[in-house]
Protein backbone atom coordinates (compact mmCIF):
# COMPACT_ATOMS: atom_id res chain seq x y z
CA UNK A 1 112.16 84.68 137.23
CA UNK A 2 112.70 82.09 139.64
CA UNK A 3 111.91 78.55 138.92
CA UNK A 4 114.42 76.72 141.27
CA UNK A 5 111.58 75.95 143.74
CA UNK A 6 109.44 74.54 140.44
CA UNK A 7 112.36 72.27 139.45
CA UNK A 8 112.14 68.59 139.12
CA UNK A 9 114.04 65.45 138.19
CA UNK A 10 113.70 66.45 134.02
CA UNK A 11 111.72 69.65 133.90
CA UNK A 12 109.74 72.23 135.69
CA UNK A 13 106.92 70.99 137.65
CA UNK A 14 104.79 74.32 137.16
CA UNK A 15 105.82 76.38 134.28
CA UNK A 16 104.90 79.56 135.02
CA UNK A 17 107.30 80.31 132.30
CA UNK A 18 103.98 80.59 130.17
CA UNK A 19 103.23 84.24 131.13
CA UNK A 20 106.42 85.25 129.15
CA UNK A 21 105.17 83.48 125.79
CA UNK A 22 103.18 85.43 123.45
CA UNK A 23 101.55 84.48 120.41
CA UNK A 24 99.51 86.32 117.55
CA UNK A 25 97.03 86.08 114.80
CA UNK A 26 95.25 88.77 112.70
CA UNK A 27 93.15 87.63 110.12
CA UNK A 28 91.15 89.94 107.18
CA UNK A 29 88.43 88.05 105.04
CA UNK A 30 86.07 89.17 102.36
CA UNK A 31 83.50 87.87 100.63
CA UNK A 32 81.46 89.37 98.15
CA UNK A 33 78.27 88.45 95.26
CA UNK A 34 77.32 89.90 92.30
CA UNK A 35 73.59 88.77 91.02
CA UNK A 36 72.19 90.14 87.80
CA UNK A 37 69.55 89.29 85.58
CA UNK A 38 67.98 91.49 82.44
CA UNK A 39 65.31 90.13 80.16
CA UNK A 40 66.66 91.37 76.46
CA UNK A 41 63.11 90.58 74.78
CA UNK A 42 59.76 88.72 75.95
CA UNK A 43 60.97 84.89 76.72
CA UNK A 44 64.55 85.75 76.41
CA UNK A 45 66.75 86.28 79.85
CA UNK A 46 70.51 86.64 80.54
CA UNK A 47 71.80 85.87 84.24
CA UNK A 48 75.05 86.38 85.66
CA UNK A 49 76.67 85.16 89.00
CA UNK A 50 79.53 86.17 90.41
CA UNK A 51 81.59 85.90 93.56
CA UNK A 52 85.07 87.00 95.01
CA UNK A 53 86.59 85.41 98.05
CA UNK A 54 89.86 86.35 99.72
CA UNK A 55 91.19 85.91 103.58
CA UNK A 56 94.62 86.76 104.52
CA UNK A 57 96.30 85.71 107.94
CA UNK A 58 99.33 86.33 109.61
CA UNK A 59 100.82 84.96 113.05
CA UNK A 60 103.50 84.37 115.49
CA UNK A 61 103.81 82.29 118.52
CA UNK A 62 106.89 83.45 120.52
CA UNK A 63 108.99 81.62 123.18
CA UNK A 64 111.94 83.81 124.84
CA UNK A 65 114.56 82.64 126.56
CA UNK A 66 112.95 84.27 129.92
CA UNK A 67 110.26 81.89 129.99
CA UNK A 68 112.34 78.81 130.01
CA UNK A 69 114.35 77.27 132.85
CA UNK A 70 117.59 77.13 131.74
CA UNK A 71 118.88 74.77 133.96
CA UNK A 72 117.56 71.82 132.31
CA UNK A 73 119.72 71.19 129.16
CA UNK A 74 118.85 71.84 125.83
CA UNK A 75 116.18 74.85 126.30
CA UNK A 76 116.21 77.60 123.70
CA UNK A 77 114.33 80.29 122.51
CA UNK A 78 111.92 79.66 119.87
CA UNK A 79 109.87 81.40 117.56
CA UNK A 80 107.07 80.27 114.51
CA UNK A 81 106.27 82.85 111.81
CA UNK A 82 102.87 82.17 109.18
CA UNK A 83 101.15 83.58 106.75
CA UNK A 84 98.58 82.65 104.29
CA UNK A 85 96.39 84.12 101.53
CA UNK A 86 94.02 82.67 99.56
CA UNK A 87 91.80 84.01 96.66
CA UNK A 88 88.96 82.70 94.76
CA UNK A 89 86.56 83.88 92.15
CA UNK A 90 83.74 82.36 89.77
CA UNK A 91 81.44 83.48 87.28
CA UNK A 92 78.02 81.51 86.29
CA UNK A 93 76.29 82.97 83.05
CA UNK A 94 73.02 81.69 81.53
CA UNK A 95 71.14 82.63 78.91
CA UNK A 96 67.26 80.78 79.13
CA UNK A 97 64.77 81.45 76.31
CA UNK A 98 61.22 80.56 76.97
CA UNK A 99 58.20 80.50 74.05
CA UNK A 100 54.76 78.94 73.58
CA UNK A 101 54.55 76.49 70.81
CA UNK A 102 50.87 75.05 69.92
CA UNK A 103 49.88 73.25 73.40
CA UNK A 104 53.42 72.89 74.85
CA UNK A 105 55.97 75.18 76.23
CA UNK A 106 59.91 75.20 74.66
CA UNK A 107 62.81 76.04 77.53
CA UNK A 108 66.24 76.77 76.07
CA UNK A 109 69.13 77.54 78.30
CA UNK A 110 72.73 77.53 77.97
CA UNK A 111 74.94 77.79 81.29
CA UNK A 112 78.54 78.20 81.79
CA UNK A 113 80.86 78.29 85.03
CA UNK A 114 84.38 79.52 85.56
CA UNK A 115 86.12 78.96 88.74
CA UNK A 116 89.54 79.95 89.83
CA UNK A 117 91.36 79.50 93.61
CA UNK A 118 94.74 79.77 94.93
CA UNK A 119 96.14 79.51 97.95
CA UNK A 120 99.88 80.76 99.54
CA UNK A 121 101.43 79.46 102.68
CA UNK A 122 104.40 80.26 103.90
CA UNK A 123 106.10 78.64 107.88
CA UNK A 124 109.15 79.53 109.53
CA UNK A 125 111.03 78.41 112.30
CA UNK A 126 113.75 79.47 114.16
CA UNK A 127 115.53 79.01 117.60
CA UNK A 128 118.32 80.38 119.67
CA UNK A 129 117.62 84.29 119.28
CA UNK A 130 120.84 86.00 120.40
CA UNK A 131 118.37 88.30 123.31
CA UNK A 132 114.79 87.86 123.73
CA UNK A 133 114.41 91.77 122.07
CA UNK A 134 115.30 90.30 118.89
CA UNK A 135 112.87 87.59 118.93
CA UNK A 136 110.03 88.96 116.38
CA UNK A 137 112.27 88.83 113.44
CA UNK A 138 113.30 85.15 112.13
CA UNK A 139 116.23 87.11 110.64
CA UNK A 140 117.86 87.69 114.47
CA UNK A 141 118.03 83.79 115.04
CA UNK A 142 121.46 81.45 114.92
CA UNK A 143 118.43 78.69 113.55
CA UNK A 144 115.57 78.65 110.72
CA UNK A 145 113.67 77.06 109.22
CA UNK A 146 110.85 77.25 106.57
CA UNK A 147 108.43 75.81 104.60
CA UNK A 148 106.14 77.25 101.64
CA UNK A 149 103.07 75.94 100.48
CA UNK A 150 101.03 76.66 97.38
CA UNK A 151 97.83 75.34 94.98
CA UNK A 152 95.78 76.78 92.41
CA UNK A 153 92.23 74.74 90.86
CA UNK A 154 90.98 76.22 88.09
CA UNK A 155 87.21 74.71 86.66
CA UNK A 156 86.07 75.60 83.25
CA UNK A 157 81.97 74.25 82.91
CA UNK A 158 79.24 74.69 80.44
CA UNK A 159 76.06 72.76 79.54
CA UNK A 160 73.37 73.11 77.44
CA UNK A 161 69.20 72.11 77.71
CA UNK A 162 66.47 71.76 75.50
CA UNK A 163 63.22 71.15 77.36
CA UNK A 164 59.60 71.04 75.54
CA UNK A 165 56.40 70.40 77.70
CA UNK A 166 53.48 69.44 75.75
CA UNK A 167 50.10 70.09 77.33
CA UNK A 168 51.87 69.62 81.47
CA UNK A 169 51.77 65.60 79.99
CA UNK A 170 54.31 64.66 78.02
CA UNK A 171 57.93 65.99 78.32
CA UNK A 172 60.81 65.99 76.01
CA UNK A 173 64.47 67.17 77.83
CA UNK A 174 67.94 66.94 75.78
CA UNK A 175 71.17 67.98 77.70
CA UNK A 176 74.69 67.96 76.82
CA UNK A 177 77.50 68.49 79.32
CA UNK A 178 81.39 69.06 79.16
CA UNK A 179 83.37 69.89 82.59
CA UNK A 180 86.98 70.41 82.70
């Protein structure tokens, strides 16, 4: 490739070095719900929610030595590597009793919540590939570079209400809380 007639005082004035670059990304992601719900006896009902999350990614951007004008100083060939994955999940029980008491109505319900995520990351970098046919492995290069990445959050819930209605008029509600 010619770039002589592109050339000026620093760098290429058109860089139609671009057409020899490639880059890359293929991505999978799922996501998925469970919902159930049974009612054991009259007034008594058990729920369940759950959920599983994962997306994966992978990805390249790739910068041979044939795309760049090597007359200007300094001009290698470069390559960036990624990948991440990430995973998640959570699970939401309750259990809600409901009965008629004189007049009024009496709501019990206990509900829990477990949550779990983590997430992988991984960079590399490297430069100077010995030939451009050995540029999609980082392994090949003189030059590398890379940086990982990684978090997990777990959440642990669960609460508790007592709710009795007399006649739609007057109400009575007790809850108790604990996250962590």
């Amino acid at each position: 490739m010619s770039f002589e007639p592109y050339r000026g005082e620093y760098s290429s004035l058109y860089d139609i070095g671009v057409l020899r670059r490639s880059s890359s990304s293929k991505s999978f992601y799922l996501q998925s719900t469970l919902m159930l719900q049974y009612e054991i006896i009259k007034g008594l009902q058990v729920n369940v929610n759950a959920g599983f999350n994962t997306d994966q990614n992978e990805n390249n951007n790739l910068t041979p030595s044939a795309s760049l004008d090597l007359f200007y100083p300094g001009q290698k060939s470069v390559a960036y590597f990624g990948s991440s994955n990430r995973r998640s999940f959570n699970i939401d029980p309750q259990i809600m009793y409901r009965t008629m008491i004189g007049r009024g109505r009496l709501t019990a319900q206990l509900i829990a919540s477990v949550q779990e995520s983590e997430s992988r990351g991984l960079t590399t970098y490297a430069e100077d590939f010995p030939n451009d046919n050995l540029i999609k492995s980082f392994n090949n290069a003189l030059v590398k570079q890379t940086g990982e990445g990684y978090a997990q959050h777990r959440y642990l819930s669960a609460a508790g209400i007592v709710k009795y209605s007399w006649d739609d008029k007057y109400v009575i509600s007790l809850n108790a809380r604990r996250d962590g």
